[in-house]
PDB file of N, CA and C in Angstrom:
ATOM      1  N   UNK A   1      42.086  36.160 -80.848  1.00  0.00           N
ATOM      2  CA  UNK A   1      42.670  36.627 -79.601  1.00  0.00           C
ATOM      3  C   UNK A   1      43.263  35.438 -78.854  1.00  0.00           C
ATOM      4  N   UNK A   2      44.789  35.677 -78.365  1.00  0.00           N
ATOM      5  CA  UNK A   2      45.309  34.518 -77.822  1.00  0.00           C
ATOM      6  C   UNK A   2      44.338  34.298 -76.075  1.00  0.00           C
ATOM      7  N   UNK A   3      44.015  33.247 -76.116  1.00  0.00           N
ATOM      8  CA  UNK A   3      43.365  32.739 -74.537  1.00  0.00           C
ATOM      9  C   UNK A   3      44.064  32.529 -73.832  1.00  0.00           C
ATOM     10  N   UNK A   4      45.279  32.494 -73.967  1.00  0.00           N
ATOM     11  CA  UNK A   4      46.340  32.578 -72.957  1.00  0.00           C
ATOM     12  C   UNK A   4      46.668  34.323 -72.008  1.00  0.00           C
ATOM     13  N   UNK A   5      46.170  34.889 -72.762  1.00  0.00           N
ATOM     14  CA  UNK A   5      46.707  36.547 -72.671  1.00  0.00           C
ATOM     15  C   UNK A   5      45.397  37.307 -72.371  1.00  0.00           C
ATOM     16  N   UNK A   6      44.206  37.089 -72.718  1.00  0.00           N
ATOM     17  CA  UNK A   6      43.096  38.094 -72.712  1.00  0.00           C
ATOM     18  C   UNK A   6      42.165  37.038 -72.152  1.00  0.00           C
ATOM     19  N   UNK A   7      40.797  37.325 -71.179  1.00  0.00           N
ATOM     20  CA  UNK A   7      39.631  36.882 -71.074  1.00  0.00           C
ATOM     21  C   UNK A   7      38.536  37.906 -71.874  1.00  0.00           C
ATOM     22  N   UNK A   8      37.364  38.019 -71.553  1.00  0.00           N
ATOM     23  CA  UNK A   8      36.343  38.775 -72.108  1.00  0.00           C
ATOM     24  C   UNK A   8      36.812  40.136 -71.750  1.00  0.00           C
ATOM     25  N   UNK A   9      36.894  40.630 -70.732  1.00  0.00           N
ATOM     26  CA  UNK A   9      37.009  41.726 -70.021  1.00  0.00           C
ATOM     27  C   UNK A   9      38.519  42.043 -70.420  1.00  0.00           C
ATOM     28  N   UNK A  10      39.533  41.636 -71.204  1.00  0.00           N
ATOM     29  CA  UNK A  10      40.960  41.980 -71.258  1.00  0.00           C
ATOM     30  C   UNK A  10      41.298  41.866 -69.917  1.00  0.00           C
ATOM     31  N   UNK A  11      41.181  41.058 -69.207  1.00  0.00           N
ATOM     32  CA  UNK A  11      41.932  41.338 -68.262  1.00  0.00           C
ATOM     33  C   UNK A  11      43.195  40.121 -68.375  1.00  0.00           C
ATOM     34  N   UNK A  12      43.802  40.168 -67.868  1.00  0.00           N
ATOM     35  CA  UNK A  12      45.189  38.976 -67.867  1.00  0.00           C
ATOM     36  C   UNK A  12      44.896  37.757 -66.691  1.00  0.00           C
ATOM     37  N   UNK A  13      44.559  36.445 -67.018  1.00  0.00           N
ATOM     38  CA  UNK A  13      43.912  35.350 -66.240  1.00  0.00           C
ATOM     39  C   UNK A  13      44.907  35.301 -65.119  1.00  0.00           C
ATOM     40  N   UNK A  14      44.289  35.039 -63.788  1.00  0.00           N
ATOM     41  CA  UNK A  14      45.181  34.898 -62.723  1.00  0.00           C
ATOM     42  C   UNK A  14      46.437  33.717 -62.699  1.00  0.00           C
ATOM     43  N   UNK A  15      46.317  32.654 -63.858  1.00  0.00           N
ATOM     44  CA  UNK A  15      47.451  31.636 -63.667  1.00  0.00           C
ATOM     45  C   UNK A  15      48.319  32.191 -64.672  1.00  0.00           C
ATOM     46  N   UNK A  16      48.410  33.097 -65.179  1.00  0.00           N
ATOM     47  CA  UNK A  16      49.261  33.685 -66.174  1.00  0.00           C
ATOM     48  C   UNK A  16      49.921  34.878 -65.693  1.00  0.00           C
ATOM     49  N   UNK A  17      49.342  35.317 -64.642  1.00  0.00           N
ATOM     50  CA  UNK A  17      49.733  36.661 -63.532  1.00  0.00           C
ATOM     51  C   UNK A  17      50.805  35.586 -62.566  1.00  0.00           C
ATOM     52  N   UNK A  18      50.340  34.318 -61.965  1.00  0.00           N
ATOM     53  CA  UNK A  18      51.053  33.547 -61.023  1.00  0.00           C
ATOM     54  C   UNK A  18      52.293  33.618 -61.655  1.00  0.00           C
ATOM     55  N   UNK A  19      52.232  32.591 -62.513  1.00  0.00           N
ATOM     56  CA  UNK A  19      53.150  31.988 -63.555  1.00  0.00           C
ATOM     57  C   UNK A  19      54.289  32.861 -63.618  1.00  0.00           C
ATOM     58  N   UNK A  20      53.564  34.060 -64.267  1.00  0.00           N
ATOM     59  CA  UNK A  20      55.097  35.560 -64.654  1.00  0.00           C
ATOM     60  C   UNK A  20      56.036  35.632 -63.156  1.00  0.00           C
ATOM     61  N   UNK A  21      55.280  35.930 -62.370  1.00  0.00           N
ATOM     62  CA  UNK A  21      55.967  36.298 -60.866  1.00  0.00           C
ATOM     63  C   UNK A  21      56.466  35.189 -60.788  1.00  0.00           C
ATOM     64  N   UNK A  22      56.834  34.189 -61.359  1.00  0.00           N
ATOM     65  CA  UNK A  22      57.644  33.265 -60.902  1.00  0.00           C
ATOM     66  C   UNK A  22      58.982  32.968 -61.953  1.00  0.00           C
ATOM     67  N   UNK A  23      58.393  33.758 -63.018  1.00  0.00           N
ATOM     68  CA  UNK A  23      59.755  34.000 -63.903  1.00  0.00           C
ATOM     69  C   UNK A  23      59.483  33.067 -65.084  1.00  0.00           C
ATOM     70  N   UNK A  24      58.138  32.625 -65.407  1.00  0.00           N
ATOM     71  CA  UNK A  24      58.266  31.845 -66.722  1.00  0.00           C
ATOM     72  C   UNK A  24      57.998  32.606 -67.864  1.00  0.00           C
ATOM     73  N   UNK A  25      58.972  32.163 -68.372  1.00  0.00           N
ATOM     74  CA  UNK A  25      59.155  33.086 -69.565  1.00  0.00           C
ATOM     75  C   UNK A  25      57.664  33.226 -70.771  1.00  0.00           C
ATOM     76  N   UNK A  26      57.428  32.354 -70.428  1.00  0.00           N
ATOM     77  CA  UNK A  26      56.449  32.377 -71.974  1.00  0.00           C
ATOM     78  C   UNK A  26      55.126  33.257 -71.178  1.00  0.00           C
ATOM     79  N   UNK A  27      54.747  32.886 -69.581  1.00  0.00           N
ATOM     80  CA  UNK A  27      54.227  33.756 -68.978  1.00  0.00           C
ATOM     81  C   UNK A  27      54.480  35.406 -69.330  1.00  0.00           C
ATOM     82  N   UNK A  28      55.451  35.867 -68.848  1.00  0.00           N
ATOM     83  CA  UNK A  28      56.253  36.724 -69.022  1.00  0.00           C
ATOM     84  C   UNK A  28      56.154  37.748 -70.160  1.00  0.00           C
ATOM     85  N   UNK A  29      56.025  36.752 -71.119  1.00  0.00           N
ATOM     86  CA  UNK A  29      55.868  37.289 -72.642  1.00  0.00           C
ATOM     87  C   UNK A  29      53.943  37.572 -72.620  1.00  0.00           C
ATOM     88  N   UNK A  30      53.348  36.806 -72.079  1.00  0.00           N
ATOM     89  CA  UNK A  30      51.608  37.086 -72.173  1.00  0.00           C
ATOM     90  C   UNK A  30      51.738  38.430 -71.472  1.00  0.00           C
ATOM     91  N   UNK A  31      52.262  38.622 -70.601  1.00  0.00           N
ATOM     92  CA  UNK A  31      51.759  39.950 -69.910  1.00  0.00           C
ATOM     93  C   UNK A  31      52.481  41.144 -70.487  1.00  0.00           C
ATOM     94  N   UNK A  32      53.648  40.884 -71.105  1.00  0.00           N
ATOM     95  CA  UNK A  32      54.076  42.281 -72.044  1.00  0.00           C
ATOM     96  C   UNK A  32      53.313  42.323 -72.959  1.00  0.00           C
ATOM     97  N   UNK A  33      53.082  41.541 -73.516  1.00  0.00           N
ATOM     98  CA  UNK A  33      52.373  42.011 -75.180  1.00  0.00           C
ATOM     99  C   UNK A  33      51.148  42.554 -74.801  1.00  0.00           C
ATOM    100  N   UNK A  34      50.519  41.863 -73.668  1.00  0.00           N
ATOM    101  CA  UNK A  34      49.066  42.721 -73.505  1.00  0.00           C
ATOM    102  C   UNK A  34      49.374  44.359 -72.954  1.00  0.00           C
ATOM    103  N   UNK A  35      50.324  44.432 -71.924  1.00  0.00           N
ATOM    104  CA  UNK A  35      50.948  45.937 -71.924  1.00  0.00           C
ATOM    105  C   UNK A  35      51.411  46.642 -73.418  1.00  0.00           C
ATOM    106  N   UNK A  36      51.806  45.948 -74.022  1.00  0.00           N
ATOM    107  CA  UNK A  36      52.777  46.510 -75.009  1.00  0.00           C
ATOM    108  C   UNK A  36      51.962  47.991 -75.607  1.00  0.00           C
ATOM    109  N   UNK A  37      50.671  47.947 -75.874  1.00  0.00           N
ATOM    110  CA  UNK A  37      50.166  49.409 -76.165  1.00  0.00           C
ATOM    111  C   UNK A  37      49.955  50.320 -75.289  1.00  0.00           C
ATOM    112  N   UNK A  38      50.105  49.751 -74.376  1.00  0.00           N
ATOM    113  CA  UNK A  38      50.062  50.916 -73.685  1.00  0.00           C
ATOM    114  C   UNK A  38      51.497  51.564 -73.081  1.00  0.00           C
ATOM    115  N   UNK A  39      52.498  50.452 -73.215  1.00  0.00           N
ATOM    116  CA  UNK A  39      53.866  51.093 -73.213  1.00  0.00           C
ATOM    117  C   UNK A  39      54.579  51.867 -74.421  1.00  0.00           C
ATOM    118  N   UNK A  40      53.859  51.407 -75.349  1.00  0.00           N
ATOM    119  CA  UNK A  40      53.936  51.967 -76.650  1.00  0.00           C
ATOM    120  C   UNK A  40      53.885  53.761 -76.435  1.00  0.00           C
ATOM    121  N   UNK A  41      52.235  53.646 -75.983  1.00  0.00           N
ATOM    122  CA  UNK A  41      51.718  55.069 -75.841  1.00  0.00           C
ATOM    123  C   UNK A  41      52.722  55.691 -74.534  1.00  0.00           C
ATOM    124  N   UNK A  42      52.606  55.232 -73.928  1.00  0.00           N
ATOM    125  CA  UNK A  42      53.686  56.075 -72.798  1.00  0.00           C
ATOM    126  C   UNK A  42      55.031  56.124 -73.314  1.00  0.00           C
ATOM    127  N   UNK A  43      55.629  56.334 -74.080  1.00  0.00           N
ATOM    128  CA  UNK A  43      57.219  56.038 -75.040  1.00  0.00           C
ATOM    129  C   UNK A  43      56.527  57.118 -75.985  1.00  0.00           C
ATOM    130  N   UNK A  44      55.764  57.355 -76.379  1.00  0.00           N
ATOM    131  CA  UNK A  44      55.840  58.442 -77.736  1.00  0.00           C
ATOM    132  C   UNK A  44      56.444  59.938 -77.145  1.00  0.00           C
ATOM    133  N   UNK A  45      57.303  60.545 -77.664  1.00  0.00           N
ATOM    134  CA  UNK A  45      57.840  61.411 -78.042  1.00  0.00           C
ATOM    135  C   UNK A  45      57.766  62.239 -78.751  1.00  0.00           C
ATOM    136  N   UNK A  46      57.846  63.724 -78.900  1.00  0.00           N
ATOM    137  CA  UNK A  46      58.751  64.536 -79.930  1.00  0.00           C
ATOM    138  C   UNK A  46      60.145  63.891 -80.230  1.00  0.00           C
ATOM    139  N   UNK A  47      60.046  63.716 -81.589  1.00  0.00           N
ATOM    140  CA  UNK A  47      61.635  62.996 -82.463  1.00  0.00           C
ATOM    141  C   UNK A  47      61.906  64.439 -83.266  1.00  0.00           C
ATOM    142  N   UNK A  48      63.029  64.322 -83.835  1.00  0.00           N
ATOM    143  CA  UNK A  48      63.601  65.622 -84.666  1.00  0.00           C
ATOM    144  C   UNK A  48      64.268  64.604 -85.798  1.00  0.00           C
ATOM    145  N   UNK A  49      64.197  64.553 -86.660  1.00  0.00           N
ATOM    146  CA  UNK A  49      65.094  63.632 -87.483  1.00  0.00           C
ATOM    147  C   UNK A  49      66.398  64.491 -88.203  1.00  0.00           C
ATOM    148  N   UNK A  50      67.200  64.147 -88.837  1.00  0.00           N
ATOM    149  CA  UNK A  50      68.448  64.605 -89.638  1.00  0.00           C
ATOM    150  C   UNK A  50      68.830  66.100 -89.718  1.00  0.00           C
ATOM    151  N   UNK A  51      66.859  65.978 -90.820  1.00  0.00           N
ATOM    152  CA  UNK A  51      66.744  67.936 -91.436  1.00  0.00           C
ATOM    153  C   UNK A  51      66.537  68.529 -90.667  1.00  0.00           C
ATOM    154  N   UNK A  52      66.144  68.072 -89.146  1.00  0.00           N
ATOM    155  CA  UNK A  52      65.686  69.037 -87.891  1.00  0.00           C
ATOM    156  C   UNK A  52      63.505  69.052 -87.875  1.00  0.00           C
ATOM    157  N   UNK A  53      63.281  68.460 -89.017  1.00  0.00           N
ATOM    158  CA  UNK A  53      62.408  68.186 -88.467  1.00  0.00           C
ATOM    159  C   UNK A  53      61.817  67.621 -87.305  1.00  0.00           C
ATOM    160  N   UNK A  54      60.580  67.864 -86.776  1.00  0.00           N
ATOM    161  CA  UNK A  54      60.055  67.315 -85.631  1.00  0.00           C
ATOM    162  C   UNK A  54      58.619  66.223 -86.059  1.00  0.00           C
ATOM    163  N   UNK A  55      58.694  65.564 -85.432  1.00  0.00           N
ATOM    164  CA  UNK A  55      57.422  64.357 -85.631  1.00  0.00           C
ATOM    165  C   UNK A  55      57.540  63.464 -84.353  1.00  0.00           C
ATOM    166  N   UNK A  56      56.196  62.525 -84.248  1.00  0.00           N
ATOM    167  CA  UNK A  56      55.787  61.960 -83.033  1.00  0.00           C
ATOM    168  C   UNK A  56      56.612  60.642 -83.695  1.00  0.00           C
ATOM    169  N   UNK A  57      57.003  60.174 -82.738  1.00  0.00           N
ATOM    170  CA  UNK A  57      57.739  58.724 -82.575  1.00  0.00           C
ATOM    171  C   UNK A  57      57.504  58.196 -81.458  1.00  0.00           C
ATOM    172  N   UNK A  58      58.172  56.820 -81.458  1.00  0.00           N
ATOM    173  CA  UNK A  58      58.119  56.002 -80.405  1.00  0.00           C
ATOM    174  C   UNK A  58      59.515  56.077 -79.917  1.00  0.00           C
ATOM    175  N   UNK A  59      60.092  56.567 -78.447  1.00  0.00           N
ATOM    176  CA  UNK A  59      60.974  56.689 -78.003  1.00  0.00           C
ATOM    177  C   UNK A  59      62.039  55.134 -77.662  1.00  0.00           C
ATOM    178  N   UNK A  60      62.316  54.312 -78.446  1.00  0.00           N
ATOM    179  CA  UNK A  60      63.390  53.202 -78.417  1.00  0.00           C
ATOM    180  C   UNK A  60      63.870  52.899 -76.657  1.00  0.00           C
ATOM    181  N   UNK A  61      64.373  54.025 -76.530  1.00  0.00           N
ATOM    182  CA  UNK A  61      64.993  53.550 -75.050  1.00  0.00           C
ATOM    183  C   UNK A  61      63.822  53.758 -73.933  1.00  0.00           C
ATOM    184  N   UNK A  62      63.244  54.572 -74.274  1.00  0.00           N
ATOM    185  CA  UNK A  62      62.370  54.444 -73.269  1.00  0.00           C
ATOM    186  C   UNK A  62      61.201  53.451 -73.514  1.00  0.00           C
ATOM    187  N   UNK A  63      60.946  52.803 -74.288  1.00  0.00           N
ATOM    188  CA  UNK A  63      60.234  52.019 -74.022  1.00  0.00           C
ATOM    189  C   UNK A  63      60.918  49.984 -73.775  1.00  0.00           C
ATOM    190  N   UNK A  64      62.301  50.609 -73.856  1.00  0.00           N
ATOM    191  CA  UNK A  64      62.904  49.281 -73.303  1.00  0.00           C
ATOM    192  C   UNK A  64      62.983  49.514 -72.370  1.00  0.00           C
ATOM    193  N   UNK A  65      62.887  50.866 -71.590  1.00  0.00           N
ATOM    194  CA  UNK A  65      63.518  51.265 -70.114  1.00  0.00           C
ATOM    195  C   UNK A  65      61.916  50.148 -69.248  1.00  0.00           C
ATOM    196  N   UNK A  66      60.801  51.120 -69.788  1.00  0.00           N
ATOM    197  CA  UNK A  66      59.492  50.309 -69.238  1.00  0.00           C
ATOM    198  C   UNK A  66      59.341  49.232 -69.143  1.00  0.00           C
ATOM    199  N   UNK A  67      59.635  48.278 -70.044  1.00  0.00           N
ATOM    200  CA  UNK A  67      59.675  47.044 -70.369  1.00  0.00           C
ATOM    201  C   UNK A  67      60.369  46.221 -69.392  1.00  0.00           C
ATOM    202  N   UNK A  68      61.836  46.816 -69.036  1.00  0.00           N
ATOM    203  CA  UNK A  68      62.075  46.449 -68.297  1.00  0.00           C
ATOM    204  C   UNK A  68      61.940  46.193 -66.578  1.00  0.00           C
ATOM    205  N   UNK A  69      61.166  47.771 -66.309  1.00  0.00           N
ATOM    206  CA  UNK A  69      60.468  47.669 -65.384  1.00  0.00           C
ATOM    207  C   UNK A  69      59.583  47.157 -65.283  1.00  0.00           C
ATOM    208  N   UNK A  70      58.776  47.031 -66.076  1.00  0.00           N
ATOM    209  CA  UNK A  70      57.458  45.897 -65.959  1.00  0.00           C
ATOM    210  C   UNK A  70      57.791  44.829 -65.449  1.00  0.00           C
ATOM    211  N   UNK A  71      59.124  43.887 -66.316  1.00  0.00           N
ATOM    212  CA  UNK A  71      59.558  42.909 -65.879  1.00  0.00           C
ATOM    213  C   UNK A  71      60.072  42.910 -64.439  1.00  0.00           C
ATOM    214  N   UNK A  72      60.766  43.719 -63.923  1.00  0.00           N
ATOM    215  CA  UNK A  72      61.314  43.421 -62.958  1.00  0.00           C
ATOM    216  C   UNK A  72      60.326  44.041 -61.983  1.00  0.00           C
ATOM    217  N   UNK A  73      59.049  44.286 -61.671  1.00  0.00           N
ATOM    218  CA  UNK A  73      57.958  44.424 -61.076  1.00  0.00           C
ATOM    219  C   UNK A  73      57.452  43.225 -60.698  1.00  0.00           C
ATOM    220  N   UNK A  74      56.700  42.415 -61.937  1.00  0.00           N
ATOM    221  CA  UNK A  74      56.553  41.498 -62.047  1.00  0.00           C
ATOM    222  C   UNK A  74      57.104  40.073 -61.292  1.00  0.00           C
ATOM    223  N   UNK A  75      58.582  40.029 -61.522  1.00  0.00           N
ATOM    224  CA  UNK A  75      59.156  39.606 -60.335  1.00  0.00           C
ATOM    225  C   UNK A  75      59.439  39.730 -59.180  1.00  0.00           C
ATOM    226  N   UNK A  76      58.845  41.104 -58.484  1.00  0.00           N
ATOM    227  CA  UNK A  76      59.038  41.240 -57.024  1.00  0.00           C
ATOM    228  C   UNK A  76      57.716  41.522 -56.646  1.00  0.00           C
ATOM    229  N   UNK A  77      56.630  40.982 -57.332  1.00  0.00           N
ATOM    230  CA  UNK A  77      55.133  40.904 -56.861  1.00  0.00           C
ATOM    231  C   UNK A  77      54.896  39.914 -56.184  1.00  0.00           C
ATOM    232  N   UNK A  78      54.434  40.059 -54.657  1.00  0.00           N
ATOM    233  CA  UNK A  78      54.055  39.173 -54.142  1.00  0.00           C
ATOM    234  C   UNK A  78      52.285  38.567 -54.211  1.00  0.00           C
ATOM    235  N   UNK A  79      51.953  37.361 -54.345  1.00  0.00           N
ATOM    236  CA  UNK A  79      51.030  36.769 -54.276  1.00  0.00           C
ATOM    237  C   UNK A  79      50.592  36.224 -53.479  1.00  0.00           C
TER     238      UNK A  79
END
């Protein structure tokens, strides 16, 4: 488990919460990936593919849509 991204409790360490709100990127990147399953799970969908089948997927745009809100949250969090 990266120690940059998780403590015991998963939670995200407060100089890595600072850090993002200030726009550093590699910050930035610790706090998506620890979201990332759970943006994952909020993005699944009904998909239909070609034959008209239906199956669960991960919705592409919507989970760049989140992503991006995360980010730009992130930057207007005050500390």
């Amino acid at each position: 488990m990266n120690a940059m991204t998780n403590d015991e409790r998963g939670l995200l360490p407060y100089p890595v919460i600072v850090a993002a709100t200030k726009g550093e990127s590699e910050a930035m990147q610790a706090v998506i990936e620890h979201y990332n399953g759970y943006i994952s799970s909020l993005s699944m969908r009904k998909l239909r593919d070609e034959r008209g089948n239906t199956y669960w997927g991960i919705d592409e745009d919507m989970r760049d849509y989140l992503h991006s809100k995360l980010m730009e949250s992130i930057l207007g969090f005050k500390i």
